[in-house]
Protein backbone atom coordinates (compact mmCIF):
# COMPACT_ATOMS: atom_id res chain seq x y z
CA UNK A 1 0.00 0.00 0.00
CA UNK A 2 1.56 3.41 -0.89
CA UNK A 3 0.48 6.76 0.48
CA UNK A 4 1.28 10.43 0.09
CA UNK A 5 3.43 10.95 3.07
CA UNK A 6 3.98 15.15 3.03
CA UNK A 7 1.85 17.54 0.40
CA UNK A 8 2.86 20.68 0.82
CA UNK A 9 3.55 24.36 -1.29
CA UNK A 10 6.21 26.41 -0.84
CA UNK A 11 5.88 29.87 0.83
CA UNK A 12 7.49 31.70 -1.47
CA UNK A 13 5.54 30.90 -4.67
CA UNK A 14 2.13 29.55 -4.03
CA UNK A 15 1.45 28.48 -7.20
CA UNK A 16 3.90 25.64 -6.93
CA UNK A 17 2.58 22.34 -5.64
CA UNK A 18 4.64 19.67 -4.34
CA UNK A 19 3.73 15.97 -2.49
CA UNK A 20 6.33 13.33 -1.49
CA UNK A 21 4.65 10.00 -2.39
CA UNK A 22 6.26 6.60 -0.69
CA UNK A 23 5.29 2.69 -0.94
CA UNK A 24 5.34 0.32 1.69
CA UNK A 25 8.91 -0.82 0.04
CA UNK A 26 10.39 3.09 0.71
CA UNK A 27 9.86 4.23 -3.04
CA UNK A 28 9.59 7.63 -3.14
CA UNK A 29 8.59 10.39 -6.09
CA UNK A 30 8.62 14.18 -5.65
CA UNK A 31 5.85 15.15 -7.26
CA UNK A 32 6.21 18.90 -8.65
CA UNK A 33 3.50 21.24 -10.68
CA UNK A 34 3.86 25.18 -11.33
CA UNK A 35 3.98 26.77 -14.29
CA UNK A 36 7.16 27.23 -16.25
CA UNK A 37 8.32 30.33 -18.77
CA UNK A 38 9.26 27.52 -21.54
CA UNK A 39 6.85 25.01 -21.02
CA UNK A 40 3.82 26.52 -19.64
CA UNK A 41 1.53 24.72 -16.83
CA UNK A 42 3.13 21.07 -16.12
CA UNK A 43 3.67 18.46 -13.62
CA UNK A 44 6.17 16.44 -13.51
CA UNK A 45 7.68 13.13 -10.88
CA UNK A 46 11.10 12.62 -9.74
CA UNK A 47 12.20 9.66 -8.06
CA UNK A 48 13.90 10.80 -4.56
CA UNK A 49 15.35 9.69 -1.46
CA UNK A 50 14.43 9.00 2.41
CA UNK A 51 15.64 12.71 3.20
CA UNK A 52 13.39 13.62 0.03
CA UNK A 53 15.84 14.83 -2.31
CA UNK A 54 15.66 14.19 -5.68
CA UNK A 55 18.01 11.75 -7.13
CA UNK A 56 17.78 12.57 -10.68
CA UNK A 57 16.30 15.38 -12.54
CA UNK A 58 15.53 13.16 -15.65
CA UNK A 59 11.72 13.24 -14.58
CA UNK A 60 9.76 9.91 -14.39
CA UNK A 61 6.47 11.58 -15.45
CA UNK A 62 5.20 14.22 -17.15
CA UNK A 63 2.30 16.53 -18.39
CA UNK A 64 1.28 19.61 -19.50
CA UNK A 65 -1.69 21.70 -19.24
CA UNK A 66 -3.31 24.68 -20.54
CA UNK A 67 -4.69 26.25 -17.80
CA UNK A 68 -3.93 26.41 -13.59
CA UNK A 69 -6.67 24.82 -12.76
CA UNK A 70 -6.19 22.08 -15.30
CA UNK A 71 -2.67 22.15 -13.41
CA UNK A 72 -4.30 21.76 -9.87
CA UNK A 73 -6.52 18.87 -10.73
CA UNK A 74 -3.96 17.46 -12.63
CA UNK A 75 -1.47 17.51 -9.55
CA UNK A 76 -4.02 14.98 -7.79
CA UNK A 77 -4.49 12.74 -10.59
CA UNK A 78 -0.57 12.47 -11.06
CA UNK A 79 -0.37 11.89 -7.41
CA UNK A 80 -3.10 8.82 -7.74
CA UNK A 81 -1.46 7.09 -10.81
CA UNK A 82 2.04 7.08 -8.83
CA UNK A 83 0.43 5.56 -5.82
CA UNK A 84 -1.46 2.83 -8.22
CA UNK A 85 1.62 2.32 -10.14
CA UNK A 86 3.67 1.70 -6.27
CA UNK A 87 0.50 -0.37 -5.34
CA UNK A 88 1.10 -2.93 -7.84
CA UNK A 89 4.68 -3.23 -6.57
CA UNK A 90 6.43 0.00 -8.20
CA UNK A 91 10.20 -0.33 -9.63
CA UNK A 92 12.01 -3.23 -8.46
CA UNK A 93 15.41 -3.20 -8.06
């Protein structure tokens, strides 16, 4: 069973959404949405580490949106396909 373990946005830019989701097995994503000046409105999934930092910026998911709110809702919907995708036993090493 995974579970979002911190969801959180940072004080300095609101419009930035961020969630740490972990399995059972201590797999972790950072999960990351805001909109960027080359890319527009995206979200996009790291894996990371115990301490939560990211291992590699080559990003394990990804998708774009047209508007903020798209952005918002899509944040969620991100956040449930990583936690299905760890439910059914995630990356093995």
């Amino acid at each position: 069973m995974s579970k979002v373990i911190k969801r959180f946005t940072l004080d300095n830019d609101p419009g930035h959404w961020t969630a740490i989701v972990e399995s059972e097995y201590g797999q972790r994503f950072y999960v990351s949405s805001c909109w960027t000046f080359d890319c527009g409105y995206e979200t996009m999934a790291f894996l990371c580490d115990k301490t939560n930092h990211v291992l590699s910026w080559n990003e394990v998911l990804v998708r774009r949106y047209q508007t903020y709110d798209d952005m918002i809702n899509g944040h969620d919907i991100i956040i449930n396909e990583i936690e299905n995708f760890l439910g059914t036993g995630g990356i093995h090493s």
